[in-house]
C-alpha atoms as a PDB file:
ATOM      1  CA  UNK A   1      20.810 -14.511  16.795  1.00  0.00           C
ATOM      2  CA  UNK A   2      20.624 -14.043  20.476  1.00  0.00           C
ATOM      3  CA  UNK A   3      16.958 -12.438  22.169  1.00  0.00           C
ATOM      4  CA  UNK A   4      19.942  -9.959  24.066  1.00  0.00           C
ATOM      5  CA  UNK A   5      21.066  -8.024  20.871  1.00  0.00           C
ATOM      6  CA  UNK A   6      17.794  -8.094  19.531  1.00  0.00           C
ATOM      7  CA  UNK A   7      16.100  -6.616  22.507  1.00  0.00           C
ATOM      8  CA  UNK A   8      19.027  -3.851  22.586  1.00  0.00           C
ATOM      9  CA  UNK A   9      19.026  -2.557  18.820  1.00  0.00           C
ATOM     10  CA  UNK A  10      14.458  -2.711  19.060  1.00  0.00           C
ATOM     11  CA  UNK A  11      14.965  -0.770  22.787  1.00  0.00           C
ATOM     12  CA  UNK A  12      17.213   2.274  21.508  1.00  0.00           C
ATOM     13  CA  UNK A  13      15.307   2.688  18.467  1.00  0.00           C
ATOM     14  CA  UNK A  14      11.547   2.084  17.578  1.00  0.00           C
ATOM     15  CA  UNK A  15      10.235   3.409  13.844  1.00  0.00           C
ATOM     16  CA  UNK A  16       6.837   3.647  12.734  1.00  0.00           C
ATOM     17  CA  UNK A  17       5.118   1.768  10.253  1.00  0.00           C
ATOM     18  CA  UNK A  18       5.202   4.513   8.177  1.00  0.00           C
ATOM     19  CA  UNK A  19       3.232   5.096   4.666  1.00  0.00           C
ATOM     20  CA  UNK A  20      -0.267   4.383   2.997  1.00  0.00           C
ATOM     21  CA  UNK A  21       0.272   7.678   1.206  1.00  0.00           C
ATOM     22  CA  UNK A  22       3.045   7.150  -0.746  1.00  0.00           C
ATOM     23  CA  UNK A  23       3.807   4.386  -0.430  1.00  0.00           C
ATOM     24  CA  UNK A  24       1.924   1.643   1.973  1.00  0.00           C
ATOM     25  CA  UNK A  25       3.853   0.183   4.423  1.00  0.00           C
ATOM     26  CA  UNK A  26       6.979   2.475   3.809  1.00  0.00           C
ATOM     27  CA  UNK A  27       7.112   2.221   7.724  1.00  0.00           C
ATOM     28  CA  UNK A  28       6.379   6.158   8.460  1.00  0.00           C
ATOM     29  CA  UNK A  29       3.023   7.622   9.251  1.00  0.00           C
ATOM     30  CA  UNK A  30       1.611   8.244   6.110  1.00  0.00           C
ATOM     31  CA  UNK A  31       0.238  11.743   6.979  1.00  0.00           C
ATOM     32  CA  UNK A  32       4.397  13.258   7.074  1.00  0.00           C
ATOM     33  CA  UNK A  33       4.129  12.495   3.570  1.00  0.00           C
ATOM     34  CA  UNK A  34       3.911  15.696   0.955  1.00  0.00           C
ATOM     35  CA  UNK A  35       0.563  15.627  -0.783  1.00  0.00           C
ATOM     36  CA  UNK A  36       2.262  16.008  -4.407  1.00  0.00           C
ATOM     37  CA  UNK A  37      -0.493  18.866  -5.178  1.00  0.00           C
ATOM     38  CA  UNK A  38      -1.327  20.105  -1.510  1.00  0.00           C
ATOM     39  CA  UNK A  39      -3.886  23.142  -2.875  1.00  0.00           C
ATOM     40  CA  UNK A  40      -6.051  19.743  -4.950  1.00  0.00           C
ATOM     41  CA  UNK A  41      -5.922  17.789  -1.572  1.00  0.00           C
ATOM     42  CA  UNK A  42      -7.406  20.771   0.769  1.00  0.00           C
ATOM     43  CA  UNK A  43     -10.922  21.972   0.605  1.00  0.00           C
ATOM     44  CA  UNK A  44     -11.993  25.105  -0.414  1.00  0.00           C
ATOM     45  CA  UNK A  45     -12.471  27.166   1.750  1.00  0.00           C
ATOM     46  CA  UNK A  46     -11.848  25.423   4.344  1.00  0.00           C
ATOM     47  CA  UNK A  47      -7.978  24.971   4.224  1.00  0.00           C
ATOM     48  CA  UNK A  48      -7.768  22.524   7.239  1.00  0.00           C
ATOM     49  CA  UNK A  49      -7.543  18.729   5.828  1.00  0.00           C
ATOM     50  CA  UNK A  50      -8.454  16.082   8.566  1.00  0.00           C
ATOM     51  CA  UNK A  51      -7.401  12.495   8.430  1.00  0.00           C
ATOM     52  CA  UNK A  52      -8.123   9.033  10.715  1.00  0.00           C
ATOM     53  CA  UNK A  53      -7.559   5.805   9.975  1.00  0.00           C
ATOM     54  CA  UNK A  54      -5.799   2.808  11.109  1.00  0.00           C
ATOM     55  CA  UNK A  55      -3.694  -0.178   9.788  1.00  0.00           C
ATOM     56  CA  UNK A  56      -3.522  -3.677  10.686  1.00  0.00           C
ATOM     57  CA  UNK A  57      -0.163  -5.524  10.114  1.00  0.00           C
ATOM     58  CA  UNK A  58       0.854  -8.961  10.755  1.00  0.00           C
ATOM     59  CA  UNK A  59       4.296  -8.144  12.290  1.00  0.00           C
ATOM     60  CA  UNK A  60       5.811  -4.542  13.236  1.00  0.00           C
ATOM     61  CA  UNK A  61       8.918  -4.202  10.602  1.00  0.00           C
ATOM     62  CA  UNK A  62      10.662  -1.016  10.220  1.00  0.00           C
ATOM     63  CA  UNK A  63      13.688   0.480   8.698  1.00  0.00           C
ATOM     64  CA  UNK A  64      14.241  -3.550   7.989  1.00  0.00           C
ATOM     65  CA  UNK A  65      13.860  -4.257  12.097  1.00  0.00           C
ATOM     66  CA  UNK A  66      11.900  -6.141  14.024  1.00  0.00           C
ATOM     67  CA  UNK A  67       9.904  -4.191  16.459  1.00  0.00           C
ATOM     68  CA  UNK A  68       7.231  -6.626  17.876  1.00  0.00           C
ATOM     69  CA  UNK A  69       6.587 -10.333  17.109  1.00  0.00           C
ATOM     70  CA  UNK A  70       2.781  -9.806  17.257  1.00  0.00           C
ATOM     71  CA  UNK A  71      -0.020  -8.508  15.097  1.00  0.00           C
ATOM     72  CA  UNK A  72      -0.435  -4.507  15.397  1.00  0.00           C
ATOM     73  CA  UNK A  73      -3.450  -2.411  14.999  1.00  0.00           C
ATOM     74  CA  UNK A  74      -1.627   1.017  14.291  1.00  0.00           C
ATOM     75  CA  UNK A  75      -3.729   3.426  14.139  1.00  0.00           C
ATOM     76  CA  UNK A  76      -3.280   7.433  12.669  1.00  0.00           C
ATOM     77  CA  UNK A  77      -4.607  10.900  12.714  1.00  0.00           C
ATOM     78  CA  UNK A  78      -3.242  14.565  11.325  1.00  0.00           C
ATOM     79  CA  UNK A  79      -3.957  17.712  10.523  1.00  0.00           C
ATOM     80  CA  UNK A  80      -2.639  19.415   7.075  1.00  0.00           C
ATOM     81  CA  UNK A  81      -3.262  23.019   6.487  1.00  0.00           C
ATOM     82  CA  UNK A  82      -2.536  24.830   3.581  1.00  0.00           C
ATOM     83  CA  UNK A  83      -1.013  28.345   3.418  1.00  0.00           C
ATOM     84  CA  UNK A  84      -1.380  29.907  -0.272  1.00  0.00           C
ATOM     85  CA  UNK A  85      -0.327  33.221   1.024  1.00  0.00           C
ATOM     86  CA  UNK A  86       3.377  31.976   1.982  1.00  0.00           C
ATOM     87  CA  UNK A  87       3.469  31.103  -1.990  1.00  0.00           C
ATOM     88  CA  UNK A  88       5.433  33.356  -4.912  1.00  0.00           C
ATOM     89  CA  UNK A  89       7.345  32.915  -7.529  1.00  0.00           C
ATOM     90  CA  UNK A  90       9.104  29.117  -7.777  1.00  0.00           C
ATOM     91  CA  UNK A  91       7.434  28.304  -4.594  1.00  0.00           C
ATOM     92  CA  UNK A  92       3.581  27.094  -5.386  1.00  0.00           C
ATOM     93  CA  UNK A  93       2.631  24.916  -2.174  1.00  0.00           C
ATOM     94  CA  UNK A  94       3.084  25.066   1.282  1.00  0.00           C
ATOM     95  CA  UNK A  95       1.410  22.908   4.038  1.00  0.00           C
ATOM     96  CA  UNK A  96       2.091  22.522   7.567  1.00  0.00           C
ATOM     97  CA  UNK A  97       0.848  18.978   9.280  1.00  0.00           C
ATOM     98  CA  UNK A  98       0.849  17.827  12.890  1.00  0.00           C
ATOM     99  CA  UNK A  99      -0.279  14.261  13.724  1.00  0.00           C
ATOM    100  CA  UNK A 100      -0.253  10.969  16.033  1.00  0.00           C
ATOM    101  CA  UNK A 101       0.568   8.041  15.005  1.00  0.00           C
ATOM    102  CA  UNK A 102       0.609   4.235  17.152  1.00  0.00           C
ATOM    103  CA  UNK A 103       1.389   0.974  17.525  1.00  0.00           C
ATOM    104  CA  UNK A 104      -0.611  -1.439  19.797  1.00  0.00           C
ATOM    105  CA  UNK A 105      -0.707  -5.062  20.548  1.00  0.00           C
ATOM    106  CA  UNK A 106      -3.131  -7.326  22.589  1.00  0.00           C
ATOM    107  CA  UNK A 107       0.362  -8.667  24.303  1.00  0.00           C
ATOM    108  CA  UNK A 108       3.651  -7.800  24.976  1.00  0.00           C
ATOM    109  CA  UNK A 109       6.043  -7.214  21.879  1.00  0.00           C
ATOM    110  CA  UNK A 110       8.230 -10.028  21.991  1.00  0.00           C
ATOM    111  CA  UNK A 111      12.136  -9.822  21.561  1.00  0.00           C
ATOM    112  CA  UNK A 112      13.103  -9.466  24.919  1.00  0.00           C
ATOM    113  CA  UNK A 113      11.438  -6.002  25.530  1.00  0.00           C
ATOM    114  CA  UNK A 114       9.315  -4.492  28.644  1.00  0.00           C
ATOM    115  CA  UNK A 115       5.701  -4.654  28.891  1.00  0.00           C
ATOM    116  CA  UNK A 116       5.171  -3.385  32.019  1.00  0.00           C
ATOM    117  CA  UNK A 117       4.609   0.903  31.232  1.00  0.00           C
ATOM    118  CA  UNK A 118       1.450   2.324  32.342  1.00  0.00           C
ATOM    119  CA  UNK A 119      -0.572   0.993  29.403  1.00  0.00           C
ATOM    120  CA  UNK A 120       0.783  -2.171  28.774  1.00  0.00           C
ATOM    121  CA  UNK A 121       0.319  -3.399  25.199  1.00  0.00           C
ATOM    122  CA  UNK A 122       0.416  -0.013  23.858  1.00  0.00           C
ATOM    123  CA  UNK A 123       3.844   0.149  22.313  1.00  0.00           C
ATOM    124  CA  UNK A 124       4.638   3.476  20.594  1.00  0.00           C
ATOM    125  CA  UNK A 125       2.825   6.424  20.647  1.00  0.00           C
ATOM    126  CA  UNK A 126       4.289   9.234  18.264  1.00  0.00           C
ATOM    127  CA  UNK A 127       3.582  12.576  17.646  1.00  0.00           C
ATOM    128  CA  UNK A 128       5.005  14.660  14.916  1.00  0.00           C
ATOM    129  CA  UNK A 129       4.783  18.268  13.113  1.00  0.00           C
ATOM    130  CA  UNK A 130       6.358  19.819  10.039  1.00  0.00           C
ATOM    131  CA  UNK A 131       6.251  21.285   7.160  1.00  0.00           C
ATOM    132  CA  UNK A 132       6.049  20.463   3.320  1.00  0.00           C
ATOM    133  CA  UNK A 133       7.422  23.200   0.290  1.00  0.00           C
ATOM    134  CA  UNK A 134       6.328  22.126  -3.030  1.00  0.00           C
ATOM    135  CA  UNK A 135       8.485  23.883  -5.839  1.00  0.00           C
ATOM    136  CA  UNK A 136       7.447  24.715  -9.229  1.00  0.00           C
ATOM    137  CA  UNK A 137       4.385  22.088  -8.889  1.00  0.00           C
ATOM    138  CA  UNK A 138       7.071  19.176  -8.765  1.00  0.00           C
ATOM    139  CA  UNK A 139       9.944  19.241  -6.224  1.00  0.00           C
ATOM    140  CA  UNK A 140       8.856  18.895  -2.717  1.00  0.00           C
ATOM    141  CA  UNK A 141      10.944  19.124   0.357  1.00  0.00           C
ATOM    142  CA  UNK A 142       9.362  17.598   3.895  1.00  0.00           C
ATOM    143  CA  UNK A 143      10.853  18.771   6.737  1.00  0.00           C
ATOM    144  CA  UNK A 144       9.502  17.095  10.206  1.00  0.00           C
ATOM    145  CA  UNK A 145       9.923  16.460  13.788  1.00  0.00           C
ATOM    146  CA  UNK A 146       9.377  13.181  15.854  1.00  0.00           C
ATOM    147  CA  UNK A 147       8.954  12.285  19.214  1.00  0.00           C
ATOM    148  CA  UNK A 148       8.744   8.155  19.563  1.00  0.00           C
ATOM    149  CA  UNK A 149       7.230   7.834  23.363  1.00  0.00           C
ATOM    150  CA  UNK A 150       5.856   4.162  24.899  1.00  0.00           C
ATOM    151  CA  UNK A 151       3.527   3.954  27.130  1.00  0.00           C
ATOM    152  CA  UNK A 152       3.983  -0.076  27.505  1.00  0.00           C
ATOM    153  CA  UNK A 153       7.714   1.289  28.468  1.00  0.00           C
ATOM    154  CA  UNK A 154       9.137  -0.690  26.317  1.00  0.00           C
ATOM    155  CA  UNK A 155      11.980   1.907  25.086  1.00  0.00           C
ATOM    156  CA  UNK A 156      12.677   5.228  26.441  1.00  0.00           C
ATOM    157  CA  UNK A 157      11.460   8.058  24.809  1.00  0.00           C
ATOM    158  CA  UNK A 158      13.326   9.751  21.909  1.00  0.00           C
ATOM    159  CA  UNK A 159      13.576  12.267  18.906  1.00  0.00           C
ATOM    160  CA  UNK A 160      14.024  12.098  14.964  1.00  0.00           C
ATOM    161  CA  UNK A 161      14.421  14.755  12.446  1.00  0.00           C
ATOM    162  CA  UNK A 162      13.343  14.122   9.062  1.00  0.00           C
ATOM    163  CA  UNK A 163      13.867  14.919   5.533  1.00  0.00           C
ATOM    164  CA  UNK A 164      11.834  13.618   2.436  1.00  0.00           C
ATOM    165  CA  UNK A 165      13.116  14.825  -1.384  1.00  0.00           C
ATOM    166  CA  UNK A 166      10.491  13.759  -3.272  1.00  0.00           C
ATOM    167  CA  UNK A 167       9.688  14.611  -7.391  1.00  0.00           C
ATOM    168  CA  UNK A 168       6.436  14.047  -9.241  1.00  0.00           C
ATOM    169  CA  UNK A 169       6.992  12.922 -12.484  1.00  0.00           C
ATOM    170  CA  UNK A 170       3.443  11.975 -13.624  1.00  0.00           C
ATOM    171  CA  UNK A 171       3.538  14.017 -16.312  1.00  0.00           C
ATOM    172  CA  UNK A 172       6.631  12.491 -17.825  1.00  0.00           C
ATOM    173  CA  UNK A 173       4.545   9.306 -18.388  1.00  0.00           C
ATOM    174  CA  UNK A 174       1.691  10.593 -19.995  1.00  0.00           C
ATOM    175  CA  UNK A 175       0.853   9.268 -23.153  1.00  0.00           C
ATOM    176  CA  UNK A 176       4.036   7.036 -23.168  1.00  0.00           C
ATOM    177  CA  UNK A 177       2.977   4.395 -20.851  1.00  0.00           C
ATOM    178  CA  UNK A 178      -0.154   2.725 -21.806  1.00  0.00           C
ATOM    179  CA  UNK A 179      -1.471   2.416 -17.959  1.00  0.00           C
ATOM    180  CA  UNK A 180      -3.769   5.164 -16.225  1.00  0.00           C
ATOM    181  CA  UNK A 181      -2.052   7.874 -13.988  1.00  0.00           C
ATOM    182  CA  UNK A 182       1.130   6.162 -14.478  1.00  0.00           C
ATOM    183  CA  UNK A 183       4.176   7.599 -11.777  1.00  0.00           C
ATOM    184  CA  UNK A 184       7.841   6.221 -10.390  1.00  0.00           C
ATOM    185  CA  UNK A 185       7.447   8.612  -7.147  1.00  0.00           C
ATOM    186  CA  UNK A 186      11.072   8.978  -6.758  1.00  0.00           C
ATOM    187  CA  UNK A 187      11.786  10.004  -3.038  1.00  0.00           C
ATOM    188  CA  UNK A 188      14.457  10.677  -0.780  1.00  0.00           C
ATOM    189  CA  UNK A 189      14.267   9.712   2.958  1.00  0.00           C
ATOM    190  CA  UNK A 190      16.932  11.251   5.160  1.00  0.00           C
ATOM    191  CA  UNK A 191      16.132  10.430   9.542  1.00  0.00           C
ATOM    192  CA  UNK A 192      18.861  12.096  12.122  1.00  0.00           C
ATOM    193  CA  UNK A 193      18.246  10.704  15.711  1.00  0.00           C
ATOM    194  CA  UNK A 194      18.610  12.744  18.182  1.00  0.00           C
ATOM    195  CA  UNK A 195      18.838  11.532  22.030  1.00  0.00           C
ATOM    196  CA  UNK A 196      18.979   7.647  21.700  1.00  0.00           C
ATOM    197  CA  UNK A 197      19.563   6.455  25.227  1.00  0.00           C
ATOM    198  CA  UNK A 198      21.476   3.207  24.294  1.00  0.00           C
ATOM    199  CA  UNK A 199      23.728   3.752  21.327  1.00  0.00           C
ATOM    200  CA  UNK A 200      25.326   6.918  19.163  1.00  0.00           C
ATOM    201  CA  UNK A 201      22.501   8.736  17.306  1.00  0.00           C
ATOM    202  CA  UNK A 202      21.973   7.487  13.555  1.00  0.00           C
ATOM    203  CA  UNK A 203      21.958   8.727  10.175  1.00  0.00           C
ATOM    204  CA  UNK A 204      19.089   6.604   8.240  1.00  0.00           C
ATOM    205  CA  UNK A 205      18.991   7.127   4.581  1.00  0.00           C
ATOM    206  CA  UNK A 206      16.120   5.618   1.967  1.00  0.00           C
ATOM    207  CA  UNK A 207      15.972   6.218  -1.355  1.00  0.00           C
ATOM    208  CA  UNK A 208      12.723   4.621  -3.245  1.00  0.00           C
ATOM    209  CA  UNK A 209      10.612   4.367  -6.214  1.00  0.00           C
ATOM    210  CA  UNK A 210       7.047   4.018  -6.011  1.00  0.00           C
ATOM    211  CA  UNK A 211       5.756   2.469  -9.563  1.00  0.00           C
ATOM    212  CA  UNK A 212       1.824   3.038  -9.402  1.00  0.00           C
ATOM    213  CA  UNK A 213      -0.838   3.040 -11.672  1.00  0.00           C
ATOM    214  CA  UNK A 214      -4.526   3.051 -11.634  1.00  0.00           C
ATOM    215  CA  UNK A 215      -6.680  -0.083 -12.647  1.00  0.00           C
ATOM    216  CA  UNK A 216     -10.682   0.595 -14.205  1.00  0.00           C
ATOM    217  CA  UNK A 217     -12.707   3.800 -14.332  1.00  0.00           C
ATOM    218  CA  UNK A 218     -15.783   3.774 -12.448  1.00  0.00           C
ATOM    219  CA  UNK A 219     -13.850   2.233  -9.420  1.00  0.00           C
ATOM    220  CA  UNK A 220     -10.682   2.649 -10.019  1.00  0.00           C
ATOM    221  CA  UNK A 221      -7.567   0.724  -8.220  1.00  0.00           C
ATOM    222  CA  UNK A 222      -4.479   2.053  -6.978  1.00  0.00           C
ATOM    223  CA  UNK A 223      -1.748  -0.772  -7.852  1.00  0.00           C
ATOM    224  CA  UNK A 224       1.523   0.461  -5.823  1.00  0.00           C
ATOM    225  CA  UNK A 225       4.861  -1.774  -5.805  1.00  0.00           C
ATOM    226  CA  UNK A 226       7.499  -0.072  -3.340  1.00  0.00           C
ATOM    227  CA  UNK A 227      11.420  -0.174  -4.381  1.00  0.00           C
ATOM    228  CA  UNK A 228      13.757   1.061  -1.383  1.00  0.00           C
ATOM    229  CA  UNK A 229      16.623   0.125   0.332  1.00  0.00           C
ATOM    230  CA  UNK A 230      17.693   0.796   3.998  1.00  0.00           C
ATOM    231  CA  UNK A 231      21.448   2.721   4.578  1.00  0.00           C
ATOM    232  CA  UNK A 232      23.040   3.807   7.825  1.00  0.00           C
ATOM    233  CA  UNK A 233      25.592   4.432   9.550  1.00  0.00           C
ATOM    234  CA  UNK A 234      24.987   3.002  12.898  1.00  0.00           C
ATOM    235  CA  UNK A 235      21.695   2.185  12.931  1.00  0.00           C
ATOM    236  CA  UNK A 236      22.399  -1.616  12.045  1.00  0.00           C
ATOM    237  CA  UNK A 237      24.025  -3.683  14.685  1.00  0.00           C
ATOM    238  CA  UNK A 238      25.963  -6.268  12.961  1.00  0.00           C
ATOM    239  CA  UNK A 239      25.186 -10.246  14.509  1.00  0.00           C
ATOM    240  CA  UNK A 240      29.218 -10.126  14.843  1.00  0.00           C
ATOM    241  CA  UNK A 241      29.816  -6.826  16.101  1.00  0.00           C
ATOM    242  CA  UNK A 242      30.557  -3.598  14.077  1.00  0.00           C
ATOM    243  CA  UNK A 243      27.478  -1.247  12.363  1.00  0.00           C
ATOM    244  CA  UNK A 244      26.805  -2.871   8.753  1.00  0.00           C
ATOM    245  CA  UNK A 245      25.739   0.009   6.148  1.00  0.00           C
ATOM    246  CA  UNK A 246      23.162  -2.186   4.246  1.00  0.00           C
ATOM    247  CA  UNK A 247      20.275  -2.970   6.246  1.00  0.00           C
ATOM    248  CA  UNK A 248      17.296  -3.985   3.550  1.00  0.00           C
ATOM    249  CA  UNK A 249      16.005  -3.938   0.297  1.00  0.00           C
ATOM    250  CA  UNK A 250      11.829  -4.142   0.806  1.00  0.00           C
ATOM    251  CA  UNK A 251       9.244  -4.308  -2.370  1.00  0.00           C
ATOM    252  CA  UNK A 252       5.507  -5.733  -2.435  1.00  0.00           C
ATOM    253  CA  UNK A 253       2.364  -4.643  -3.802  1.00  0.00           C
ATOM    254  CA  UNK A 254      -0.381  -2.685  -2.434  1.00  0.00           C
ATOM    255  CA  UNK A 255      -3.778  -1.913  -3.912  1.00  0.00           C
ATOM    256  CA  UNK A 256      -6.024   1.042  -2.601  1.00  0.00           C
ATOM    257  CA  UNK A 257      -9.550   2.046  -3.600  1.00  0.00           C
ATOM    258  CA  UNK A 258     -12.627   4.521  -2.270  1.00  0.00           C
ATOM    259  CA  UNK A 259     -15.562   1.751  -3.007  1.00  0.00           C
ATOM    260  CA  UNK A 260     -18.235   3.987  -1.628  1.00  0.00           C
ATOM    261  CA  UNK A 261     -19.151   6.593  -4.599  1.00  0.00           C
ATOM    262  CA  UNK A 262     -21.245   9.168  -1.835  1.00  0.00           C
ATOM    263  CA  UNK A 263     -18.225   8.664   0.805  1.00  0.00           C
ATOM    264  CA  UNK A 264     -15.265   9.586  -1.166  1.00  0.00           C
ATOM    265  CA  UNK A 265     -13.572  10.421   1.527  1.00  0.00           C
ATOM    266  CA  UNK A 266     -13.412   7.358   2.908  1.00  0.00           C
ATOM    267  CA  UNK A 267     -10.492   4.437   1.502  1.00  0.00           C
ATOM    268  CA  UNK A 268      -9.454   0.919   2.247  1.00  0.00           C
ATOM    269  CA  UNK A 269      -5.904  -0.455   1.446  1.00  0.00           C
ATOM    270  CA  UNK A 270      -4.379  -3.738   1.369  1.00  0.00           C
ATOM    271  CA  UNK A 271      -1.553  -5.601   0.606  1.00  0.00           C
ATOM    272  CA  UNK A 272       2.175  -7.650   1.081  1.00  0.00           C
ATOM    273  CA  UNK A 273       5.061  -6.203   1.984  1.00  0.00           C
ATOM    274  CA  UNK A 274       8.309  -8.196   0.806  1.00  0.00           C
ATOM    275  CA  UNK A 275      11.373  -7.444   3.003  1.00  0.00           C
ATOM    276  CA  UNK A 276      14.537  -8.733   1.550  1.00  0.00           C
ATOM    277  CA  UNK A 277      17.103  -8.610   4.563  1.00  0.00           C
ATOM    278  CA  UNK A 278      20.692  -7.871   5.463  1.00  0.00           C
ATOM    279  CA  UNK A 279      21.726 -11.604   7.470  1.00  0.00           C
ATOM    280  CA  UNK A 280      24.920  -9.970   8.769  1.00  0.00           C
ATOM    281  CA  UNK A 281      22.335  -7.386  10.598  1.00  0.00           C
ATOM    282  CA  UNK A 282      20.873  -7.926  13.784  1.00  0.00           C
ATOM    283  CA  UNK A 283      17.297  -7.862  13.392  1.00  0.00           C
ATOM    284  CA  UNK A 284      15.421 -10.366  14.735  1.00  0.00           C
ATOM    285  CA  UNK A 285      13.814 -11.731  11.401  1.00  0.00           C
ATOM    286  CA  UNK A 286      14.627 -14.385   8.628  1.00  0.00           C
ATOM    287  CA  UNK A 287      16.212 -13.673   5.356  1.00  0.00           C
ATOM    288  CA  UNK A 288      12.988 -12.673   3.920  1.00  0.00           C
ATOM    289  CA  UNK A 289      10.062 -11.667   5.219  1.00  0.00           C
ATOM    290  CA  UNK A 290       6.510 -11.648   3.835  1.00  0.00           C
ATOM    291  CA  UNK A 291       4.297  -8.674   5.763  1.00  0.00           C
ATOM    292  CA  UNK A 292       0.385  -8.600   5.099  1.00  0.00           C
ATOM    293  CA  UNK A 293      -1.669  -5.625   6.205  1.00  0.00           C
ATOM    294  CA  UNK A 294      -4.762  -4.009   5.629  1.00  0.00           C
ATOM    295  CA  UNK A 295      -5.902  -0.557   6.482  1.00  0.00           C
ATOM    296  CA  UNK A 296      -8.558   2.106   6.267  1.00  0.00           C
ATOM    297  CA  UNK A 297      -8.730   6.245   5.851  1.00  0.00           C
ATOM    298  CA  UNK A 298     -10.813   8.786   6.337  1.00  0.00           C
ATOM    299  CA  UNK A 299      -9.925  11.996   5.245  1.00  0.00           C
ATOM    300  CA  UNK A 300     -12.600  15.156   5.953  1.00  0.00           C
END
């Protein structure tokens, strides 16, 4: 498909390589995601929860589009803090967040886009803020705003609002599945543009299970294998015209541990992403694409 339509769908529209919470390489920073407990995952009393970290990918895919040809270092921080005294009755969590997250490579991006910004090489810089409402200890409901910006100028700067439906259903699974913390993660991922410079603003919907279980005791292993599809529609340019509503279907396994026992805090992540694509979409990738990355957090 030609480098032109290509470079026009990746200018009007960057994502971010969002997840490593829940789950890796969900293309969204991973700090926008609802903690599923947020009072277990903030100190006491300190209710501030810090986290940095970065990820290394071998190409920047999102939302089933190719956003840079190169290897990314994408690195990540946020701030979650919990307020307990905005909770009563069916509502038992509530946790702002505010965070950064980036995309940089040692070139240009590839796929016909600029380079040429103030930093080149830097591709998207993003900085978000919400907040999550956990219901009855099981429904939560994300609510965020994103502003994409690129200092390599290689799109002009834009907006997203964002809604995540998400359920924990661990408990469903225990003692009925024979594998350790056992969950499905079902989510909802609902993204309104707002402002895109080059085409109507987009409706981007994503609904996913996360099946993940935990592997040994005194070290124990995350195993995570992502289910979602990609919906919109007009965020898919078709590679004859027109705004296909199908733009993805994207699995893969991820494995996540804390290997040092007197640095909890601190966790590595690895793994393949497995994008099956839309070939009537205009993405600027094959069929099917096979993703590695690697990353590392530090949470404080």
């Amino acid at each position: 498909m030609g480098a032109a339509l290509i470079a026009a769908a990746a200018a009007g529209s960057p994502a971010f390589a969002q997840d490593i919470e829940a789950p890796d390489g969900d293309e969204r920073p991973p700090e926008a995601v609802p903690p599923g407990a947020a009072k277990a995952r903030t100190p006491d009393p300190d209710r501030v929860t810090w986290s940095v970290g970065a990820t290394a990918v071998g190409k920047y895919i999102s939302r089933g589009v190719a956003f840079s040809e190169e290897p990314s270092l994408q690195p990540f921080a946020s701030a979650r803090i919990a307020l307990p005294e905005l909770e009563g009755g069916a509502l038992t969590g509530v946790t702002a967040f505010v965070g950064t997250w980036n995309s940089i490579q040692s070139g240009g991006p590839g796929l016909g886009q600029a380079n040429d910004g103030p930093v080149p090489g830097w591709y998207e810089a993003d900085i978000y803020t919400g907040v999550a409402l956990t219901f009855r200890e099981r429904f939560t409901v994300s609510l965020a705003w994103y502003r994409y910006i690129s200092p390599a100028d290689s799109f002009t700067d834009y907006d997203d609002f964002e809604m995540i439906l998400r359920f924990d259903d661990t408990q469903f699974w225990e003692g009925r599945v024979p594998l350790d913390n056992f969950t499905l993660s079902p989510s909802l991922r609902m993204v309104q543009e707002e402002g895109q410079p080059l085409r109507d603003d987009a409706l981007y919907v994503q609904p996913s299970l996360t099946p993940s279980f935990t592997v040994g005791t005194e070290t124990p292993v995350t195993v995570s294998v992502p289910l979602m599809i990609g919906l919109s529609d007009s965020f898919y340019r078709g590679v004859d015209g027109g705004n296909p509503d199908f733009g993805f279907f994207r699995t893969g396994v991820t494995l996540a541990i804390s290997p040092i026992e007197a640095v909890p805090a601190l966790s590595f992540n690895g793994g393949v992403d497995v994008w099956m694509l839309n070939d009537d979409v205009a993405n600027g990738l094959d069929d099917n694409e096979f993703i590695g990355r690697i990353g590392a957090r530090y949470s404080f």
